[in-house]
Structure formats: structure tokens, C-alpha cells
PDB file of N, CA and C in Angstrom:
ATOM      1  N   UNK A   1      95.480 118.251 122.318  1.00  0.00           N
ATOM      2  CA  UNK A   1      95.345 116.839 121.979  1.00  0.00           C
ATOM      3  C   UNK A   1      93.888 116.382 121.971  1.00  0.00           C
ATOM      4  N   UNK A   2      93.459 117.336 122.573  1.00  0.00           N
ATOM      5  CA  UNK A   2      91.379 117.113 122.476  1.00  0.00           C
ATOM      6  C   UNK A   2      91.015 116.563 121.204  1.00  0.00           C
ATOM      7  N   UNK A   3      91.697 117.024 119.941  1.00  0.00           N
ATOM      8  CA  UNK A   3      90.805 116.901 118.775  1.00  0.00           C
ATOM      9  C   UNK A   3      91.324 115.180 117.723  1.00  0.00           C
ATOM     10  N   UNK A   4      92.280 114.931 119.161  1.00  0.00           N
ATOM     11  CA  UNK A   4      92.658 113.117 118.740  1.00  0.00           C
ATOM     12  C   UNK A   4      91.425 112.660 119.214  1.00  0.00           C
ATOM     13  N   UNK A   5      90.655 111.890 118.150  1.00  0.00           N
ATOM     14  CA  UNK A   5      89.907 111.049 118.506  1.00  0.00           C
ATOM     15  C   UNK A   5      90.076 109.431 119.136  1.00  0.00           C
ATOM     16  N   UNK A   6      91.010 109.317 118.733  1.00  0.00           N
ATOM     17  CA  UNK A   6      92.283 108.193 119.288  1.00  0.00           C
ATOM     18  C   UNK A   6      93.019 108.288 120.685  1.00  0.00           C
ATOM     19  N   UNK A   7      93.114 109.583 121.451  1.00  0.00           N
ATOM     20  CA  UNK A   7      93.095 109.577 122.624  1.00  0.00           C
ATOM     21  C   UNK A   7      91.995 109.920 123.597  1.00  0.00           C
ATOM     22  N   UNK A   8      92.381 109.349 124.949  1.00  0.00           N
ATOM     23  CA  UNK A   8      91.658 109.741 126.071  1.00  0.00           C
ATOM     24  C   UNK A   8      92.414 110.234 126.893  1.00  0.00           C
ATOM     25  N   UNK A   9      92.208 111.401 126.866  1.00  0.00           N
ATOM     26  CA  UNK A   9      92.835 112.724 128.187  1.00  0.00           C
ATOM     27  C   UNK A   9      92.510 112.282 129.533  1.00  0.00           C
ATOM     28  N   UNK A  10      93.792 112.731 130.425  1.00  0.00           N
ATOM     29  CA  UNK A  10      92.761 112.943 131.859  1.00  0.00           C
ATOM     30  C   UNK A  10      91.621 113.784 131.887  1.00  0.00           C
ATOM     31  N   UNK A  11      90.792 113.590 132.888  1.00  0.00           N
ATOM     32  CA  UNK A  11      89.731 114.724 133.154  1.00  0.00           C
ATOM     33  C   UNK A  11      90.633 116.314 133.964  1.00  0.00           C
ATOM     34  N   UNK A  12      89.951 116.872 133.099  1.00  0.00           N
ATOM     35  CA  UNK A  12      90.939 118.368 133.753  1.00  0.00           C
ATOM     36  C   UNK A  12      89.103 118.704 135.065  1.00  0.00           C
ATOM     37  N   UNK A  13      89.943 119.599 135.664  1.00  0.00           N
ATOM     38  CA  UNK A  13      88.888 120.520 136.824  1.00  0.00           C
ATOM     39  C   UNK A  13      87.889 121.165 136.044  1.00  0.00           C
ATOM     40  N   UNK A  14      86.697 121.079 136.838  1.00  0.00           N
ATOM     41  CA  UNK A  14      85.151 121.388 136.682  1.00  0.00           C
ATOM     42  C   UNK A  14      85.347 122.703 137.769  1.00  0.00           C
ATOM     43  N   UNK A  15      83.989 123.576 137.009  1.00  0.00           N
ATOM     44  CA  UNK A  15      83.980 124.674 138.133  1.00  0.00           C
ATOM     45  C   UNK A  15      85.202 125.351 138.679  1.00  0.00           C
ATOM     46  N   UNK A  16      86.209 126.148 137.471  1.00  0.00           N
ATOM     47  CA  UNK A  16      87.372 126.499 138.317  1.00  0.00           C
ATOM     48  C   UNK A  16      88.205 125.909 138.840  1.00  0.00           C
ATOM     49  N   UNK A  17      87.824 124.585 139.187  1.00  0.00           N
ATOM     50  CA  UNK A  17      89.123 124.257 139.600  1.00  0.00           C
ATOM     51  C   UNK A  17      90.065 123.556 138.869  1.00  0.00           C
ATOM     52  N   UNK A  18      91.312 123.932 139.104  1.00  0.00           N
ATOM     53  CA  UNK A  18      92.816 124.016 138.316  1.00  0.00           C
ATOM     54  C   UNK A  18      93.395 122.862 138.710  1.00  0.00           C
ATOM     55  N   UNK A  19      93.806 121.971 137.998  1.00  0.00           N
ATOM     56  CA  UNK A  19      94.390 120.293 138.728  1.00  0.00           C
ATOM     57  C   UNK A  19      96.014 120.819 138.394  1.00  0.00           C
ATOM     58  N   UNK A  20      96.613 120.032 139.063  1.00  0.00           N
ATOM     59  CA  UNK A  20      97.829 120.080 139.384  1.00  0.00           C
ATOM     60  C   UNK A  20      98.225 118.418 139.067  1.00  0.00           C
ATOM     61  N   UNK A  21      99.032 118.005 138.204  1.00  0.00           N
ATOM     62  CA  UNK A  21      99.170 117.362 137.511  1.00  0.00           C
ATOM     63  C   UNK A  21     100.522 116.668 138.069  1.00  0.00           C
ATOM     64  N   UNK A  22     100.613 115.372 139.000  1.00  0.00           N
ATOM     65  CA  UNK A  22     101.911 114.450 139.251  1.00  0.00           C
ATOM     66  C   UNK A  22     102.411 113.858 137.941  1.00  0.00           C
ATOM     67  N   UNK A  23     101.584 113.067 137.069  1.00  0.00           N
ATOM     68  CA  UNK A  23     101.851 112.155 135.529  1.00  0.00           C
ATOM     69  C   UNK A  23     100.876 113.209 135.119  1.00  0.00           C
ATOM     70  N   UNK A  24     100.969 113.272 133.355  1.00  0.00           N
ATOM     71  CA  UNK A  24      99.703 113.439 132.685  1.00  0.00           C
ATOM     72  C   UNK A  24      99.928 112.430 131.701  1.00  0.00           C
ATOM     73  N   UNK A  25      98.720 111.633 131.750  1.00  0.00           N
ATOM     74  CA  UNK A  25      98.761 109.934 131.320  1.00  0.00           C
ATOM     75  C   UNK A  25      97.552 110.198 130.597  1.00  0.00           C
ATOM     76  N   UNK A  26      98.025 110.173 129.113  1.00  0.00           N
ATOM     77  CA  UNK A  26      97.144 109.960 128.271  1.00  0.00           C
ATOM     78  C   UNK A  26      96.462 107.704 128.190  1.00  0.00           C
ATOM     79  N   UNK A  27      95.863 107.819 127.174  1.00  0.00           N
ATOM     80  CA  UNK A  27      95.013 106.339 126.812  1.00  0.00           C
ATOM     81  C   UNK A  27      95.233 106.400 125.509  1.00  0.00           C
ATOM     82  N   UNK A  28      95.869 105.252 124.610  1.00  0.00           N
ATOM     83  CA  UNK A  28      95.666 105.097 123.511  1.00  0.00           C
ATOM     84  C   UNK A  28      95.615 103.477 123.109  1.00  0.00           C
ATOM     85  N   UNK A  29      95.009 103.078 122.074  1.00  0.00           N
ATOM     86  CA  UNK A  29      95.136 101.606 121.618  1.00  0.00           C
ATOM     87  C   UNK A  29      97.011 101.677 120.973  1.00  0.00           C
ATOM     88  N   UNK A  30      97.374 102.657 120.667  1.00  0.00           N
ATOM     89  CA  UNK A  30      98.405 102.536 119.908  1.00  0.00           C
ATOM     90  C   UNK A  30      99.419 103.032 120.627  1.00  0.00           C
ATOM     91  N   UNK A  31      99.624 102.433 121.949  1.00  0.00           N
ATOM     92  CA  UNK A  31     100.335 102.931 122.743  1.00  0.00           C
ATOM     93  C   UNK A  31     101.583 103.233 122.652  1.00  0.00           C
ATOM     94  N   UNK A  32     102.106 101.462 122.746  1.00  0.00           N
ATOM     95  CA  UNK A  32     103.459 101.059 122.218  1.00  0.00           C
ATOM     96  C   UNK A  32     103.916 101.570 120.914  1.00  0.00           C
ATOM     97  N   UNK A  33     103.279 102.141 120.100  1.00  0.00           N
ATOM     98  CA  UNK A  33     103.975 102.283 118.728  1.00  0.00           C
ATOM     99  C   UNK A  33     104.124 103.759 118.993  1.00  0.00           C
ATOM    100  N   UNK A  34     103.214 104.659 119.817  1.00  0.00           N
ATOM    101  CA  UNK A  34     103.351 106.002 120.106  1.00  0.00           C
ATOM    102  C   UNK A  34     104.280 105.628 121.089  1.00  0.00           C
ATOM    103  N   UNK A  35     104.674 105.383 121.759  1.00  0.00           N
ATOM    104  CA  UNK A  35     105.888 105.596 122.811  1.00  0.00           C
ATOM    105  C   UNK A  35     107.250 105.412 121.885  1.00  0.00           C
ATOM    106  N   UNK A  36     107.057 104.673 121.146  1.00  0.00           N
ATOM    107  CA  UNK A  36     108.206 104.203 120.301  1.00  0.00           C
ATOM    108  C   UNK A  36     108.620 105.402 119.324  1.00  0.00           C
ATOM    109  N   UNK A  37     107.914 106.107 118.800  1.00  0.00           N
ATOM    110  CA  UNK A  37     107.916 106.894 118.054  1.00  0.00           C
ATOM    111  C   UNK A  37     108.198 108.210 118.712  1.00  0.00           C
ATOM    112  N   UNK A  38     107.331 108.826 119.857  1.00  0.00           N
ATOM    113  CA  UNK A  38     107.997 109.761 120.810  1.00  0.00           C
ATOM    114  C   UNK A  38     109.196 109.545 121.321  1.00  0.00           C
ATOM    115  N   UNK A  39     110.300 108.543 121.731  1.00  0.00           N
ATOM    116  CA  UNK A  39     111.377 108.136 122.031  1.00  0.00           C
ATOM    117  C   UNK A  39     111.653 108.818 121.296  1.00  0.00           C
ATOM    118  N   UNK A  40     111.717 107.977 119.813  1.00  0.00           N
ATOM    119  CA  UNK A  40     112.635 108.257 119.001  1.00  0.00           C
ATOM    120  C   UNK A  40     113.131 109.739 118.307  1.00  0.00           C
ATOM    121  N   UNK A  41     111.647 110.445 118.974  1.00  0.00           N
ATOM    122  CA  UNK A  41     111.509 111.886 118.724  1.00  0.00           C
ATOM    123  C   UNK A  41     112.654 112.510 119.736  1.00  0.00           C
ATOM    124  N   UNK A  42     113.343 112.532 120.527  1.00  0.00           N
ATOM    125  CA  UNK A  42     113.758 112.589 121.449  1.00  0.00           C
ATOM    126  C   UNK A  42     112.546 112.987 122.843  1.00  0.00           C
ATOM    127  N   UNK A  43     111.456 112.277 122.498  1.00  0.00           N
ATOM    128  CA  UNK A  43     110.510 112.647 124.224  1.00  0.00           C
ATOM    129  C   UNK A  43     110.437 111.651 125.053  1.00  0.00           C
ATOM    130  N   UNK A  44     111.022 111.695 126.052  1.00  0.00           N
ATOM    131  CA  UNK A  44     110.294 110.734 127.418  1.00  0.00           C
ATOM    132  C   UNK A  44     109.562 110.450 127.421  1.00  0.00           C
ATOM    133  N   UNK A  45     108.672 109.318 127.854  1.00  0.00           N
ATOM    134  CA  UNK A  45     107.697 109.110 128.285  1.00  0.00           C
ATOM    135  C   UNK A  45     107.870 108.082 128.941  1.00  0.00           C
ATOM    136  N   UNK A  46     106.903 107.430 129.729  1.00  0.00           N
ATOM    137  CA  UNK A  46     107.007 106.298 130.775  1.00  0.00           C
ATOM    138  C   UNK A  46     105.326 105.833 130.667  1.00  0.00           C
ATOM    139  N   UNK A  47     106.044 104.191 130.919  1.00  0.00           N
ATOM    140  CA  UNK A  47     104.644 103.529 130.959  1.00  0.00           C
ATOM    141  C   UNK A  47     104.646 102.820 132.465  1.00  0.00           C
ATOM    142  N   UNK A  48     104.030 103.150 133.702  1.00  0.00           N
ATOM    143  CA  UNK A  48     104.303 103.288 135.050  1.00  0.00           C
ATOM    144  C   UNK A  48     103.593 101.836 135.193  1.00  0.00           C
ATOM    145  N   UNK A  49     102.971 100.907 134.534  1.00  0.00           N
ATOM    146  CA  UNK A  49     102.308  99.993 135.284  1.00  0.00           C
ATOM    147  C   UNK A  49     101.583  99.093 133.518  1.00  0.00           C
ATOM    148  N   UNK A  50     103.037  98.866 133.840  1.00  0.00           N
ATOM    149  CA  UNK A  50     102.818  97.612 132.452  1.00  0.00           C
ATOM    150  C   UNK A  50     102.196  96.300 132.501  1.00  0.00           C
ATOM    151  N   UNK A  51     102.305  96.084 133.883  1.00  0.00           N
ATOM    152  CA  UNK A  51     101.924  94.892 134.517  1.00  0.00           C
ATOM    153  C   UNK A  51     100.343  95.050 135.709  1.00  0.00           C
ATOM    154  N   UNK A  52      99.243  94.582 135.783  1.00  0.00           N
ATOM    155  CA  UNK A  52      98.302  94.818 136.607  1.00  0.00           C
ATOM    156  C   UNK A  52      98.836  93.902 137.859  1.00  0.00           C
ATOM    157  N   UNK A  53      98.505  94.888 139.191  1.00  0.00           N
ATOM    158  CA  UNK A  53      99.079  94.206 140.402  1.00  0.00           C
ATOM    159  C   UNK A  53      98.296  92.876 140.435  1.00  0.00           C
ATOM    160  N   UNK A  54      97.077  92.421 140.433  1.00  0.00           N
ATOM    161  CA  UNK A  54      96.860  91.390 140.129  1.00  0.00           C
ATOM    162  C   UNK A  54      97.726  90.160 139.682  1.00  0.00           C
ATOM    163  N   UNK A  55      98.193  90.709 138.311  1.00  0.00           N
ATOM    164  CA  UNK A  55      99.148  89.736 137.396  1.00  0.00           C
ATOM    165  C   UNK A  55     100.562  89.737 137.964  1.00  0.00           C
ATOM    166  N   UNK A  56     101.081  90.280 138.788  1.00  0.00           N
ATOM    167  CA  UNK A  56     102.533  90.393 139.423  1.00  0.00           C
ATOM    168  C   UNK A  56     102.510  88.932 139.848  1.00  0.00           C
ATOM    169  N   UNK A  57     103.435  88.239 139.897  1.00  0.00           N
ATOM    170  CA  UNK A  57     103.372  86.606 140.046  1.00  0.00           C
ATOM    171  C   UNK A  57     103.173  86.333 141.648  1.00  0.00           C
ATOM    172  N   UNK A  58     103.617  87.252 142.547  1.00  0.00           N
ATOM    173  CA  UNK A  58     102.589  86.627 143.879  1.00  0.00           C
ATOM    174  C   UNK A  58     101.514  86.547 144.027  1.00  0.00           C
ATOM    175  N   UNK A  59     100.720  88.004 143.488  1.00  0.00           N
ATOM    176  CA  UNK A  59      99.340  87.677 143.805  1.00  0.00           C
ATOM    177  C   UNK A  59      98.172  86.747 142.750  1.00  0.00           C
ATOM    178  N   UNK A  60      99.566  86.356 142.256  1.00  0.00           N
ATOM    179  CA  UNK A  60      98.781  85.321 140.768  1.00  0.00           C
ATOM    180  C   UNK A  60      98.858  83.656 141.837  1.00  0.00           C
ATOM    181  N   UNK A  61     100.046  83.680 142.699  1.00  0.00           N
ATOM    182  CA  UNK A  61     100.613  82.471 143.666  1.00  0.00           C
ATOM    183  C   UNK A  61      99.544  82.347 144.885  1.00  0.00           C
ATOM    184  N   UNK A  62      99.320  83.478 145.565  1.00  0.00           N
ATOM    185  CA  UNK A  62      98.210  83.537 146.779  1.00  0.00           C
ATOM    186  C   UNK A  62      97.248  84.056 146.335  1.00  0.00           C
ATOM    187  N   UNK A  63      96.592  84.560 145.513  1.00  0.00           N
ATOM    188  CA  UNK A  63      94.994  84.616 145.301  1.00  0.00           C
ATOM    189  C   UNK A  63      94.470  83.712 143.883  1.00  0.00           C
ATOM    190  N   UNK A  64      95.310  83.193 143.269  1.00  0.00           N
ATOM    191  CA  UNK A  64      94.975  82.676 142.059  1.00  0.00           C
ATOM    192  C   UNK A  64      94.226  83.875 141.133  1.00  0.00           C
ATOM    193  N   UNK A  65      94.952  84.734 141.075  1.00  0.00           N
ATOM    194  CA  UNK A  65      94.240  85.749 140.265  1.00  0.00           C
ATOM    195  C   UNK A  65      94.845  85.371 138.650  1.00  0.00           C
ATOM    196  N   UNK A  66      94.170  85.662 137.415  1.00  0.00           N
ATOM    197  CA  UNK A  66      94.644  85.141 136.157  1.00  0.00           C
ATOM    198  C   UNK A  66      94.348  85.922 134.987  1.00  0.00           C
ATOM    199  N   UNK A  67      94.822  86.337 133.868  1.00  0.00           N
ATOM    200  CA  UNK A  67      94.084  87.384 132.838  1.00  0.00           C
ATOM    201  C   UNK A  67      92.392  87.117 133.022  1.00  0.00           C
ATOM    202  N   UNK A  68      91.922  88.093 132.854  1.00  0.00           N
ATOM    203  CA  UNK A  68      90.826  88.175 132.761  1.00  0.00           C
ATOM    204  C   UNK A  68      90.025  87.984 134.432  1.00  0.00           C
ATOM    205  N   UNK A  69      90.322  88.741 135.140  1.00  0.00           N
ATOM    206  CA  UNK A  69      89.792  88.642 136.278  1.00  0.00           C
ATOM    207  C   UNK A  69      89.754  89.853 136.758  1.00  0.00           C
ATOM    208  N   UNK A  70      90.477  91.208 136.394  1.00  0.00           N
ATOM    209  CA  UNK A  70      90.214  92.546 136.697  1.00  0.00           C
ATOM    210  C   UNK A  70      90.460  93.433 135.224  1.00  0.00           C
ATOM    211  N   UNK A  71      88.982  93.134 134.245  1.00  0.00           N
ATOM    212  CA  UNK A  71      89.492  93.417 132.887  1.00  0.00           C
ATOM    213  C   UNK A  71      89.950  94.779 132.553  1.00  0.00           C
ATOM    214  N   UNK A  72      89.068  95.894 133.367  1.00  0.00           N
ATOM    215  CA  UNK A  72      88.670  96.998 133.010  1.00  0.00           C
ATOM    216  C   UNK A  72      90.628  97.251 133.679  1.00  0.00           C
ATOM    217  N   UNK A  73      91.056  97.204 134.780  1.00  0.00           N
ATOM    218  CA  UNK A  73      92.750  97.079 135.092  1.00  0.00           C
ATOM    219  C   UNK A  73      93.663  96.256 133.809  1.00  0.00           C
ATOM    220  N   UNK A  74      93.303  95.426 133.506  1.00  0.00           N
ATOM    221  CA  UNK A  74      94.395  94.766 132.782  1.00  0.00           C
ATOM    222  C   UNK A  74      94.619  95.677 130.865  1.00  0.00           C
ATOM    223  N   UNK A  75      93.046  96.479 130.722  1.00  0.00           N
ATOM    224  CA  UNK A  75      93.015  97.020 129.239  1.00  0.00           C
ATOM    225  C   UNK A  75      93.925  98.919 129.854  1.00  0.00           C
ATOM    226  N   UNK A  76      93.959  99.532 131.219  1.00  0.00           N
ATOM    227  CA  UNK A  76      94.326 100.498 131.373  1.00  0.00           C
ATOM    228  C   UNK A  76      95.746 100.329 131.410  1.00  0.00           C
ATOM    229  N   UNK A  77      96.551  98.976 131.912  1.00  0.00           N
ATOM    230  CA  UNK A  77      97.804  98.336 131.994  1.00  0.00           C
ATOM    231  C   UNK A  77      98.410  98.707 130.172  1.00  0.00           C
ATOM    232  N   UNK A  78      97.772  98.449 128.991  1.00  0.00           N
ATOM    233  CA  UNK A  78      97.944  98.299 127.919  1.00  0.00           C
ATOM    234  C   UNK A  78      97.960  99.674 127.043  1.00  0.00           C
ATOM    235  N   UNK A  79      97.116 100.519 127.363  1.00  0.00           N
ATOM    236  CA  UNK A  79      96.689 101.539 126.867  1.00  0.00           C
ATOM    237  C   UNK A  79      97.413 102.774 127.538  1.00  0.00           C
ATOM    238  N   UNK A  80      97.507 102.916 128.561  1.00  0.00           N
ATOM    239  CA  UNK A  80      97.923 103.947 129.552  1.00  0.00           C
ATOM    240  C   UNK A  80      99.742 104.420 129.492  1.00  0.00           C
ATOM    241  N   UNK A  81      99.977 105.763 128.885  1.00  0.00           N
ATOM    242  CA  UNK A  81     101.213 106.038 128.163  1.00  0.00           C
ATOM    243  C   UNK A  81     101.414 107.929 129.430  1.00  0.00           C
ATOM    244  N   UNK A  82     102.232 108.226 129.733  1.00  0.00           N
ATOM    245  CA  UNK A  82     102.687 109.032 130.705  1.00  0.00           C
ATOM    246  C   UNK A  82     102.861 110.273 129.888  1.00  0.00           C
ATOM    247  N   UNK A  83     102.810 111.382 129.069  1.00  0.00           N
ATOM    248  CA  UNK A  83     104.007 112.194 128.644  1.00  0.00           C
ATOM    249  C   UNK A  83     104.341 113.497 129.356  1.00  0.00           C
ATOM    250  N   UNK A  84     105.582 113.929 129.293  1.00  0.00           N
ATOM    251  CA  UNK A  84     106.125 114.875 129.988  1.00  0.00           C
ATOM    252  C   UNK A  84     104.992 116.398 130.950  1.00  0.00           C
ATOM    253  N   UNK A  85     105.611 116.276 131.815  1.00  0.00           N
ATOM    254  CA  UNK A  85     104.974 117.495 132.730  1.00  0.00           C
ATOM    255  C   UNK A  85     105.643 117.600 133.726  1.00  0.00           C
ATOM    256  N   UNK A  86     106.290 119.065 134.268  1.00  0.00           N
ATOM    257  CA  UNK A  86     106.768 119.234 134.862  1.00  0.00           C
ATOM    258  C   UNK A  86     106.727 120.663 134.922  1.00  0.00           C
ATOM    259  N   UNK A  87     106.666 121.381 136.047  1.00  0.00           N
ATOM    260  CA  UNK A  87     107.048 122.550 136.378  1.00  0.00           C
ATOM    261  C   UNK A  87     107.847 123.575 135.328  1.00  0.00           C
ATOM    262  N   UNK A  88     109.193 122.728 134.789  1.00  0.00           N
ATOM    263  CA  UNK A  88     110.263 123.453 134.168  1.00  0.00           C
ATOM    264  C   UNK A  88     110.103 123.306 132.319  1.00  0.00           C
ATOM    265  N   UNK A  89     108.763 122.555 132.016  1.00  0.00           N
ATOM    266  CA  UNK A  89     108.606 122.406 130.580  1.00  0.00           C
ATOM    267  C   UNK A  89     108.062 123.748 129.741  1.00  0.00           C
ATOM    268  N   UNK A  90     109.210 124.243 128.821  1.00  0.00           N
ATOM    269  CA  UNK A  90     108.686 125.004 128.333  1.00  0.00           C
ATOM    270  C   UNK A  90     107.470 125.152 127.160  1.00  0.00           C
ATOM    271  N   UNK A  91     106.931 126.291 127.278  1.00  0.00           N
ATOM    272  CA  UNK A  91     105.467 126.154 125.840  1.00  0.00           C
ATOM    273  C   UNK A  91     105.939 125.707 124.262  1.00  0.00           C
ATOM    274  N   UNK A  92     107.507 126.330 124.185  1.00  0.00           N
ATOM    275  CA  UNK A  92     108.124 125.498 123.020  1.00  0.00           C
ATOM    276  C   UNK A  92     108.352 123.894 123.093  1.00  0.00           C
ATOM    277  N   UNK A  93     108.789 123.212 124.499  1.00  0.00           N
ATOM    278  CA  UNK A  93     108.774 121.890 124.612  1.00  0.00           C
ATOM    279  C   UNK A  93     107.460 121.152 124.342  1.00  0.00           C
ATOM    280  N   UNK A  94     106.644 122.140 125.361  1.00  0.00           N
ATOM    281  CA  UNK A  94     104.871 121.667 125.218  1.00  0.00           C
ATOM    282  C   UNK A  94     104.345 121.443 123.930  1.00  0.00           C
ATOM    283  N   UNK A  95     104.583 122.566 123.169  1.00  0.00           N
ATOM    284  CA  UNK A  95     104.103 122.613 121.523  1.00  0.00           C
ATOM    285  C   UNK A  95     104.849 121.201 120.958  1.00  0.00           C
ATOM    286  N   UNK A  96     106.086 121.096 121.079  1.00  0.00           N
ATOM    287  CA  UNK A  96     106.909 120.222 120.213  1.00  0.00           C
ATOM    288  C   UNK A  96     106.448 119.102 120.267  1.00  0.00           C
ATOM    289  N   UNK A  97     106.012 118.417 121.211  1.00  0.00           N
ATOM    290  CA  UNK A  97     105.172 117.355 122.342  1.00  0.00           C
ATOM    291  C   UNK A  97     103.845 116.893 121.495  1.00  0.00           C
ATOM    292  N   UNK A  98     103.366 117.927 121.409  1.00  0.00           N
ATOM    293  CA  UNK A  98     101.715 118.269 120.977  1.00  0.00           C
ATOM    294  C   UNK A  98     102.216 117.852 119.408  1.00  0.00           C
ATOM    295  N   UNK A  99     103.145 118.468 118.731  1.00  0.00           N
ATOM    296  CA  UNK A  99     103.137 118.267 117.982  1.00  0.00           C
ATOM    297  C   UNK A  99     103.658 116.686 117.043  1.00  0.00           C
ATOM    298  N   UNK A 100     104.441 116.344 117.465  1.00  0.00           N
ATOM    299  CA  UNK A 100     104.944 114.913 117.423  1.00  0.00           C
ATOM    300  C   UNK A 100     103.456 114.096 117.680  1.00  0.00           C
ATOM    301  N   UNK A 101     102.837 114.133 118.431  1.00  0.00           N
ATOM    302  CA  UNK A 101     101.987 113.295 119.040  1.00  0.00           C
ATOM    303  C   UNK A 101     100.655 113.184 117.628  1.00  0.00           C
ATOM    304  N   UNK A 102     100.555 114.661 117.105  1.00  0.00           N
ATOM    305  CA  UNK A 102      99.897 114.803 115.948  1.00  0.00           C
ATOM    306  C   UNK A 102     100.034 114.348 114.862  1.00  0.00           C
ATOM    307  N   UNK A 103     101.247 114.447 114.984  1.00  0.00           N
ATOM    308  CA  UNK A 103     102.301 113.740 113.213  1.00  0.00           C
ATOM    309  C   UNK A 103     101.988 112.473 113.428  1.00  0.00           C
ATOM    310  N   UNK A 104     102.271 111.697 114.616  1.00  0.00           N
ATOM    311  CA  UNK A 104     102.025 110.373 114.893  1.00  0.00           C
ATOM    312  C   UNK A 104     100.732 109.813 114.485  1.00  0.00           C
ATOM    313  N   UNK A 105      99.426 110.198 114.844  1.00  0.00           N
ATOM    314  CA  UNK A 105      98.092 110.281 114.472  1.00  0.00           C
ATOM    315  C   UNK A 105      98.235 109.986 112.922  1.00  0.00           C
ATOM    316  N   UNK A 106      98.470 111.404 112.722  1.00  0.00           N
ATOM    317  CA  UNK A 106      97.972 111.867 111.364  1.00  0.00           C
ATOM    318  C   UNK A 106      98.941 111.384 110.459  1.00  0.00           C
ATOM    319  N   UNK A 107      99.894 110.992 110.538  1.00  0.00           N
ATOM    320  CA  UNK A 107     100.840 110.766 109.347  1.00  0.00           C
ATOM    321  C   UNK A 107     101.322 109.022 109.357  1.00  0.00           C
ATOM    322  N   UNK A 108     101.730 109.041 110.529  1.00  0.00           N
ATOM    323  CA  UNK A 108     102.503 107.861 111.200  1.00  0.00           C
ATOM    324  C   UNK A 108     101.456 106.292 111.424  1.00  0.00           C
ATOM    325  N   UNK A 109     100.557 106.537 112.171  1.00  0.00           N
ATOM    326  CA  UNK A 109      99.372 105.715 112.069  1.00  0.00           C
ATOM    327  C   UNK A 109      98.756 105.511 111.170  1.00  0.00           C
ATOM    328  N   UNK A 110      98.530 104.143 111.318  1.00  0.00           N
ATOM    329  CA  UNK A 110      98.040 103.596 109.862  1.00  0.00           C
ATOM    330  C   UNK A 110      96.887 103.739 110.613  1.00  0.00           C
ATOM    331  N   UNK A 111      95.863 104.065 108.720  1.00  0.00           N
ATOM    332  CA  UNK A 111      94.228 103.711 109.370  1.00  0.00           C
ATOM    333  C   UNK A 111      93.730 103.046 110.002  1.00  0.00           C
ATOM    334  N   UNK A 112      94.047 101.481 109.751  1.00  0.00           N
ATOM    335  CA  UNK A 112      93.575 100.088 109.441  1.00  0.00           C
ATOM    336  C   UNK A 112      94.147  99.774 111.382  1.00  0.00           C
ATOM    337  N   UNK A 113      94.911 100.613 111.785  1.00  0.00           N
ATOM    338  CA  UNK A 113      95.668 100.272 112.705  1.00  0.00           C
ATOM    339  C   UNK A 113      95.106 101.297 114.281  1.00  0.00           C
ATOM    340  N   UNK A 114      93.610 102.451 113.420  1.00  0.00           N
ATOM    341  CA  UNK A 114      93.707 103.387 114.586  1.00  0.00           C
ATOM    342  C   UNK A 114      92.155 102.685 114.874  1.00  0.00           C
TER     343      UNK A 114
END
């Protein structure tokens, strides 16, 4: 997925070292329309934090917190898309994954829109 210029990868390990991966949570502006479209592919994905704790309506009630008060949190809330990883995913699932995600880019995305 490196050669999407439209995504932002996690950072993988420097110097050997091998990360071990709980989510692997890509970044895209076109989040929602890629999640929508991987669904429909039959892939999971999860968007873990749609909402910035900030904006959750208590701490909007006791700190007066309001859009635009933790920006760099509220644009990762928007952008930030989960896709599959797990122990039991096979390199054919992995590929299929990779590949959907490409079609999406390249076929599915409008220019005007990336």
C-alpha cells in the first residue's frame, strides 16, 4: 500500500525491529467512501474513534471543550480507517485486501475527490 500516495501507513520498526501489530490503521481523506467500498467488498474494517474524547458530550459539559480545540485529534478522528490483521489472515486474504484497496484508488476514486 506504500505506493498509495493517498495513504498514510503506520510507521513499521527501524533497525530490525519487527512491530507486532494490535489495529493496522491506515489515514486517508477518503475514508468513509473506502470503508464503504471495502464493506461492500466483503472486508471488515472498523473506525475505533469516530468521535474525539474531547467532543464526547461530557467533556464538551465540564471542560467546555468545542471543534476546533484539539485540531490535529479531531482531523485523525476523520481520516483514521482500521483494516484487517490478525494472526489467522491468510497471504491470499492479505493480497485480496491490498488489492480492493488499489481498485479503490485507482479505479473507484474520483480525481477531483483524491
Amino acid at each position: 500500500l506504500s505506493d498509495i500516495d493517498e495513504i498514510i501507513l503506520p510507521p513499521h520498526g527501524d533497525h530490525g525491529i519487527k512491530p507486532v501489530y494490535h489495529l493496522y490503521t491506515i489515514r486517508t481523506e477518503r475514508r468513509d467512501a473506502l470503508k464503504k467500498w471495502l464493506e461492500e467488498s466483503g472486508i471488515e474494517c472498523g473506525v475505533y474513534y469516530p468521535l474525539p474524547i474531547h467532543l464526547q458530550p461530557i467533556y464538551r459539559k465540564l471542560f467546555n471543550y468545542h471543534e476546533g480545540s484539539y485540531p490535529v485529534s479531531e482531523k485523525l478522528s476523520k481520516t483514521c480507517l482500521s483494516i484487517p490483521i490478525h494472526p489467522f489472515l491468510k497471504n491470499d486474504e492479505i493480497k485480496y485486501v491490498s488489492e480492493k484497496i488499489h481498485e479503490f484508488f485507482d479505479k473507484i476514486a474520483e480525481p477531483s475527490d483524491r
